[in-house]
Protein backbone atom coordinates (compact mmCIF):
# COMPACT_ATOMS: atom_id res chain seq x y z
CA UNK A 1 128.04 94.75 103.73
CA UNK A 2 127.52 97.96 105.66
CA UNK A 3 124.85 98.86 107.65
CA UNK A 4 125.64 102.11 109.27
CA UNK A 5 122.89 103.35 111.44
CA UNK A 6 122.83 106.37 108.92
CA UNK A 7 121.24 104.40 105.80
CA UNK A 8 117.67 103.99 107.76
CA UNK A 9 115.83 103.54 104.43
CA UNK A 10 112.87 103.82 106.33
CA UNK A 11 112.96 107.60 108.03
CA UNK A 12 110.88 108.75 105.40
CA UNK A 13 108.37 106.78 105.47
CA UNK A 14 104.69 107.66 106.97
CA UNK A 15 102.95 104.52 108.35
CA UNK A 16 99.41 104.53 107.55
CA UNK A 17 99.66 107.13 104.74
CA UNK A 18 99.15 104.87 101.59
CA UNK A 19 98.58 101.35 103.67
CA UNK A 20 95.30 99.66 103.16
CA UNK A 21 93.19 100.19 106.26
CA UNK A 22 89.35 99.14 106.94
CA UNK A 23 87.74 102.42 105.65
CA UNK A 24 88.39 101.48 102.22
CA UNK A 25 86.69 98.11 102.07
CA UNK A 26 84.62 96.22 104.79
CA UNK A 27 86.55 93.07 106.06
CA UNK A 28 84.16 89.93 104.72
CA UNK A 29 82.96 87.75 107.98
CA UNK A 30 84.33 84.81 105.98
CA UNK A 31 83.84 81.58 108.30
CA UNK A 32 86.52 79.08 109.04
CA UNK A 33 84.61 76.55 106.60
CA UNK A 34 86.66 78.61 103.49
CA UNK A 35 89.15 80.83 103.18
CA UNK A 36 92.42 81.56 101.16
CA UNK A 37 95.97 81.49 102.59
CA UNK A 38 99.23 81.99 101.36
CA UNK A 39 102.76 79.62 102.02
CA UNK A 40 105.68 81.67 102.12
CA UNK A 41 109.03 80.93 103.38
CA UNK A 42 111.93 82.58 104.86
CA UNK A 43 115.10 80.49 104.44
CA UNK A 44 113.15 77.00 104.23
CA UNK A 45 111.37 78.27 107.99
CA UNK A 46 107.93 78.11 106.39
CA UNK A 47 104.90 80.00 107.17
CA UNK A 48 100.66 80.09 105.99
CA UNK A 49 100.17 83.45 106.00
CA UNK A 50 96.31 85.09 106.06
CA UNK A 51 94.77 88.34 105.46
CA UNK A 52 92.71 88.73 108.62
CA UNK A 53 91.95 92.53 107.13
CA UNK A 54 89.64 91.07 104.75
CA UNK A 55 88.77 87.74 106.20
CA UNK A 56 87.57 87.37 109.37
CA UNK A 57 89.83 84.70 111.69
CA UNK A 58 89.02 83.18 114.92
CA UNK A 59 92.07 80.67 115.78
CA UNK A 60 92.11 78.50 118.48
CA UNK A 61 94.62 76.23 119.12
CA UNK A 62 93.19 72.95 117.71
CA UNK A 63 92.59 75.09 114.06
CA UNK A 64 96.66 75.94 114.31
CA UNK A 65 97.77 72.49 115.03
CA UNK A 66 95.80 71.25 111.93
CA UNK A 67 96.36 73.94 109.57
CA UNK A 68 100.04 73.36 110.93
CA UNK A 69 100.18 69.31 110.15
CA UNK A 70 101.94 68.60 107.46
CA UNK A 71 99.67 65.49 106.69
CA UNK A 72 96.11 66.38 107.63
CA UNK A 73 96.70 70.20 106.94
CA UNK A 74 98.51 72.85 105.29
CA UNK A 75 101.78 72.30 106.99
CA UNK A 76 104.07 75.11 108.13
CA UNK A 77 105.96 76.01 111.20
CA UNK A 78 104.38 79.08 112.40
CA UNK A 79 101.18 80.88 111.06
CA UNK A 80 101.07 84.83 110.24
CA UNK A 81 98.37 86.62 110.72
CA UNK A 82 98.05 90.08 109.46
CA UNK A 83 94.82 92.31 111.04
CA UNK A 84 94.54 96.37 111.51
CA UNK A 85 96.81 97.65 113.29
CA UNK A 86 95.23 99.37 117.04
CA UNK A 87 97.76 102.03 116.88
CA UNK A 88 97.14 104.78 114.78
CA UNK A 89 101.01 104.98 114.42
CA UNK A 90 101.25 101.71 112.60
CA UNK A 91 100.13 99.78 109.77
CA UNK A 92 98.90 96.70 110.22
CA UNK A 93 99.22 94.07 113.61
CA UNK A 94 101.64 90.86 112.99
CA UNK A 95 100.10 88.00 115.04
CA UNK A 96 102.23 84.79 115.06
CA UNK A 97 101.24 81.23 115.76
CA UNK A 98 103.43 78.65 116.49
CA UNK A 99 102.54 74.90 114.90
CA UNK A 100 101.54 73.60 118.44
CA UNK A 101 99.09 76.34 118.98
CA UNK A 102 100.36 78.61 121.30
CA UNK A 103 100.69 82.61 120.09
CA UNK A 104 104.31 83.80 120.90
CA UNK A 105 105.73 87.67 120.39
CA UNK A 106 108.15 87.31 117.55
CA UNK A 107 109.59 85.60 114.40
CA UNK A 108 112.25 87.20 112.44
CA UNK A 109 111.90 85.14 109.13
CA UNK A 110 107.90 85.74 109.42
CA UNK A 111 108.40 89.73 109.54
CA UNK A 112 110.09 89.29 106.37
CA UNK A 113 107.82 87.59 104.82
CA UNK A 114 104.38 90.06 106.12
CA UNK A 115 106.63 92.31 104.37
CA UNK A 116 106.18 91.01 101.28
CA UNK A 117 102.99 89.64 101.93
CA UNK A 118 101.14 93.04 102.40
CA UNK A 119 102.18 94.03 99.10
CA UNK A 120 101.73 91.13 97.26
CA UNK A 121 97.72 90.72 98.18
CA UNK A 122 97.40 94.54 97.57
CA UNK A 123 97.07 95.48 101.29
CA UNK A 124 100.16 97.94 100.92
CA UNK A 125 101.92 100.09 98.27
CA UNK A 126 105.04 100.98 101.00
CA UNK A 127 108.31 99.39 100.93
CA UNK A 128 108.69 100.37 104.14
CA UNK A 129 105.80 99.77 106.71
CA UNK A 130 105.11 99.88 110.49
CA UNK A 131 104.10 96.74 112.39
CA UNK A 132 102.91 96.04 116.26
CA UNK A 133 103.17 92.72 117.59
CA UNK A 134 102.86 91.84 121.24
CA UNK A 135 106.21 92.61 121.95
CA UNK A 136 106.31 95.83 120.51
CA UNK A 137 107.08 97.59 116.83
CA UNK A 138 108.73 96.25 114.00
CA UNK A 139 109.71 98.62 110.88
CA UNK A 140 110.05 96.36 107.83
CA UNK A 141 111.13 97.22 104.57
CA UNK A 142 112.10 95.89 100.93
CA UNK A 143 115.02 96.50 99.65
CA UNK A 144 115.33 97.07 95.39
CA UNK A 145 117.39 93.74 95.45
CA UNK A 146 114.37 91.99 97.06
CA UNK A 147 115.42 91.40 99.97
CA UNK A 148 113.84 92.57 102.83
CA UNK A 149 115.58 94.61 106.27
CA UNK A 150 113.81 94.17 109.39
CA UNK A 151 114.76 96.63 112.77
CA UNK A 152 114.03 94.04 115.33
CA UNK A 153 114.77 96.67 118.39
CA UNK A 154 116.77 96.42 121.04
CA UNK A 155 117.80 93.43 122.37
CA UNK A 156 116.59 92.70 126.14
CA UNK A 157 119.25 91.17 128.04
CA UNK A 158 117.58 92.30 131.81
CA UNK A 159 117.00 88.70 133.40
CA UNK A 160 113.48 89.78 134.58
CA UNK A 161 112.22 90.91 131.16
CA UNK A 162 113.88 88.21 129.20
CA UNK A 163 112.24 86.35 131.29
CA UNK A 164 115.07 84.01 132.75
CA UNK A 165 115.73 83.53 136.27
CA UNK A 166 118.69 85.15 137.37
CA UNK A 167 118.79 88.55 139.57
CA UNK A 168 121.53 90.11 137.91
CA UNK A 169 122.13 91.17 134.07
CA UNK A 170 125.40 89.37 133.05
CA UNK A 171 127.11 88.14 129.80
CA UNK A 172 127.70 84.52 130.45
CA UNK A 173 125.35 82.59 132.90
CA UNK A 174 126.41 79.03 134.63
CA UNK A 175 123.16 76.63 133.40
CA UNK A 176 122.34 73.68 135.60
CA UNK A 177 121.52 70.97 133.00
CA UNK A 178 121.35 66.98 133.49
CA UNK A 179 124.79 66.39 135.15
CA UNK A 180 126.75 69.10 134.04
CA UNK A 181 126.30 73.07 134.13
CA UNK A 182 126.57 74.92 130.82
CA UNK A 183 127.96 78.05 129.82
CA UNK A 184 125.39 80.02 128.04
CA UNK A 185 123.67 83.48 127.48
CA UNK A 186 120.48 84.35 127.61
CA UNK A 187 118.81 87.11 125.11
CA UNK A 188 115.37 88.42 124.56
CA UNK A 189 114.62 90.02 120.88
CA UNK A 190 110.47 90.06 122.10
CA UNK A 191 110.92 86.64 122.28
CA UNK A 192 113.27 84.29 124.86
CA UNK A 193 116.67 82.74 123.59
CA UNK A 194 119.15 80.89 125.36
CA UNK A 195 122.68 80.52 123.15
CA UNK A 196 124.68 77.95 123.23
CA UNK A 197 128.24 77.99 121.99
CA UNK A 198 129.62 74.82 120.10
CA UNK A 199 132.51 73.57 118.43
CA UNK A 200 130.54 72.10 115.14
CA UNK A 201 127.12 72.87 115.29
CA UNK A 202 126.51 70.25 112.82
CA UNK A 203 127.28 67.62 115.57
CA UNK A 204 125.11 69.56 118.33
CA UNK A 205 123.13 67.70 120.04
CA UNK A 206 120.22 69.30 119.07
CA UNK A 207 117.27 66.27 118.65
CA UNK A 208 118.66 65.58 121.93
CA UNK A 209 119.06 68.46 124.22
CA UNK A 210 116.54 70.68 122.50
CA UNK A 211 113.20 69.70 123.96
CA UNK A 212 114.27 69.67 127.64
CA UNK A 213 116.73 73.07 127.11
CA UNK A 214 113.41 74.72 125.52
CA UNK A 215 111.51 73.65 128.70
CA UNK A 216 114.17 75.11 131.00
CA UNK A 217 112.64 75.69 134.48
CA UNK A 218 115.30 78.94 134.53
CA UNK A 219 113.11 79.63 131.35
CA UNK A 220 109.13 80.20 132.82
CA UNK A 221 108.16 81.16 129.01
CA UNK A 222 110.00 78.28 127.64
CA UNK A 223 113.26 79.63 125.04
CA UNK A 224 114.42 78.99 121.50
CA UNK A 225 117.56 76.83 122.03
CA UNK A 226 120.43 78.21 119.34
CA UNK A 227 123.15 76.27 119.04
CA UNK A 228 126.23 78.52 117.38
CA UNK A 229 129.48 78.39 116.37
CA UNK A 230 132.15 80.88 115.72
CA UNK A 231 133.81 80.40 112.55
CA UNK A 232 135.54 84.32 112.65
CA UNK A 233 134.81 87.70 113.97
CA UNK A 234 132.51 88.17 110.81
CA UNK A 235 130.48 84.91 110.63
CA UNK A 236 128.71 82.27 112.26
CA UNK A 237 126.76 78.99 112.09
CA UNK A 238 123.68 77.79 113.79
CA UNK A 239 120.82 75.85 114.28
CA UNK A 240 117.63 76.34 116.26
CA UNK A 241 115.49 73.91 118.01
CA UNK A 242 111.95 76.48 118.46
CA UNK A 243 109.93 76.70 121.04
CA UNK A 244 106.48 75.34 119.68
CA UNK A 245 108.62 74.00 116.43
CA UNK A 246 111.08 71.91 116.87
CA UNK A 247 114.25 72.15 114.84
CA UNK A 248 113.56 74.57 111.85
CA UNK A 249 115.90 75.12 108.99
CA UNK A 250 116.08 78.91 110.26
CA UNK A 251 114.94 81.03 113.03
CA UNK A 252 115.50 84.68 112.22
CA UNK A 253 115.61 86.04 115.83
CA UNK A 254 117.33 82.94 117.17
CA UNK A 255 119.96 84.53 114.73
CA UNK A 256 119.93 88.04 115.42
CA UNK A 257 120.08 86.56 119.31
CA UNK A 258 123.31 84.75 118.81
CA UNK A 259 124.98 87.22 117.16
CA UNK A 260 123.78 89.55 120.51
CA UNK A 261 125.44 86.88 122.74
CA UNK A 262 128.66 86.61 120.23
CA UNK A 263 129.23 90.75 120.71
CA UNK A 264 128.77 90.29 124.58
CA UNK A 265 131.17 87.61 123.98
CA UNK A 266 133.74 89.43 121.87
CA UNK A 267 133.51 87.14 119.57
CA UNK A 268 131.50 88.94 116.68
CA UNK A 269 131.80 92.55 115.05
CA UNK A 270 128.95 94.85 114.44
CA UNK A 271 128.67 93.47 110.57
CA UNK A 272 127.77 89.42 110.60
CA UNK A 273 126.71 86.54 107.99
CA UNK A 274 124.84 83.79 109.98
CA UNK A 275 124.63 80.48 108.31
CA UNK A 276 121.62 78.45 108.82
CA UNK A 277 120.97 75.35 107.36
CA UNK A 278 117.75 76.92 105.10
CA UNK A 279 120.89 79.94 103.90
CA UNK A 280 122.25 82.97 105.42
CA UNK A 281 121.27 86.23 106.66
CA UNK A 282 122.67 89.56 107.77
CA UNK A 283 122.90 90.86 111.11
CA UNK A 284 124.15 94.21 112.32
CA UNK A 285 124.11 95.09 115.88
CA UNK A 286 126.74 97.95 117.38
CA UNK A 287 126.18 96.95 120.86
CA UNK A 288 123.89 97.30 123.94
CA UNK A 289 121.20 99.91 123.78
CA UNK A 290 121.24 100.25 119.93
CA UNK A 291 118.74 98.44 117.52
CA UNK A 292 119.91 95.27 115.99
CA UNK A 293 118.99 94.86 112.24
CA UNK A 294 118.17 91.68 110.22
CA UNK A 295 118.41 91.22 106.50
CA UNK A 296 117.16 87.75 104.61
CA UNK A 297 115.11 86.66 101.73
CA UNK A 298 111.23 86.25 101.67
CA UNK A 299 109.81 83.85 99.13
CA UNK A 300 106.38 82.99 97.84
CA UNK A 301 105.45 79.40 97.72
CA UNK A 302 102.31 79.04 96.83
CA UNK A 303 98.46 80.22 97.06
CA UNK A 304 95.32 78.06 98.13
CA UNK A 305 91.73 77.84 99.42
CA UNK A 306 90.99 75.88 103.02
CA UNK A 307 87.99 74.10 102.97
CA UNK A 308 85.90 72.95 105.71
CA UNK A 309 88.08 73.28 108.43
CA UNK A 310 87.10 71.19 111.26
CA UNK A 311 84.69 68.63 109.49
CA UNK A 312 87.80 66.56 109.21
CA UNK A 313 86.86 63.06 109.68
């Protein structure tokens, strides 16, 4: 599948034009004691998504880590939080939520699914709308086949804005690790990856290597640890132990960052299928300075009511 920087389905569209924004109905001051949620789920990486436009959230850490449990809570592996959007030049603001608390910059698989979320609650009309996250803008839209085409931007590969410690912007970088040093690459897509090339990725050690890799000291934000392997110029495999997560059956810009790392590699054309173990996406990325763009399937699970949060006994 083509996808030639010339079919931008979304140059027409006018963020904020026919998006639900606070004039036309005052957000409810709902307290933490009840409120309704969503689970979605991007390629089995699973998500509660809330409408902080017309609820009112105040999330500290402790709330994520229980609505996160997936025995004394909802259980996901981040949480989405849509709210108005501060810019004027955007639609809403995507705030993510890892399940150990902490707020991070990006998720690939969530952006899909605000997508679809917006327009399911009736906070959009758009198929194509304008996000801002803390790392910047995301353009999401949904395609007539359902799926949904995320520009993620343009890769970061400077060492200091990654961040990673190394002075100098490189393709490969030597990785001191246990008693050996490992070839890797190190990518930013608003959020730090380090990519890791393998022969099976199957038999990676991934339970094993994941939680110290992630925690890095060359990595002062901590990194999503990908795993890939090159099957052919046109696809790859992978799996992703997360920063905050743990190993999740997909991590949407884990992908789009190892298919960064295979081009600097010359291992990948612009056009590739990544296979993770929750399905595949599609990934097209011509090269340094140009967007890289992610398509993938966005599912509804489920709706539900959370009741008395924190009264837990």
């Amino acid at each position: 599948m083509s996808l030639a920087p010339s079919a931008h389905p979304w140059q027409a569209a006018q963020p904020g034009k026919t998006c639900y924004t606070p004039a036309m109905e005052t957000p409810a001051k709902t307290s933490q004691d009840s409120w309704s949620f969503v689970k979605m789920e991007g390629l089995g990486n699973d998500f509660v998504v809330l409408d902080g436009v017309r609820q009112h959230f105040a999330l500290g850490p402790e709330d994520c880590r229980l609505i996160a449990d997936r025995h004394f809570g909802i259980g996901c592996d981040q949480i989405l939080l849509v709210e108005p959007a501060h810019s004027p030049h955007c639609d809403f603001r995507y705030r993510i939520f890892n399940a150990d608390g902490s707020e991070v910059n990006q998720c690939g698989n969530g952006a899909r699914c605000f997508a679809v979320f917006v327009r399911h609650v009736g906070l959009s009309d758009q198929e194509s709308i304008r996000v801002e996250t803390r790392a910047g803008q995301l353009l999401l839209h949904i395609r007539p086949d359902g799926l949904v085409e995320v520009d993620m931007g343009v890769p970061i590969l400077e060492p200091a804005q990654i961040p990673f410690r190394r002075k100098n912007t490189a393709p490969r970088y030597d990785l001191p690790f246990r008693t050996q040093t490992l070839e890797v690459a190190a990518v930013s897509m608003g959020n730090p990856h380090l990519l890791l090339p393998v022969e099976d990725c199957q038999q990676a050690p991934v339970a094993d290597w994941g939680p110290e890799l992630e925690v890095h000291p060359d990595f002062p934000e901590r990194c999503n640890v990908g795993f890939v392997e090159f099957q052919d110029r046109g696809h790859l495999r992978l799996r992703t132990w997360e920063r905050g997560a743990g190993e999740t059956l997909a991590c949407g810009s884990n992908a789009c960052a190892a298919v960064v790392a295979g081009r600097l590699w010359d291992r990948l054309d612009p056009d590739v299928t990544v296979t993770l173990p929750g399905g595949k996406l599609t990934i097209h990325w011509a090269g340094p300075g140009r967007s890289l763009r992610m398509i993938g399937p966005a599912r509804i699970v489920y709706e539900g009511t959370w009741l008395n949060l924190g009264e837990q006994s």
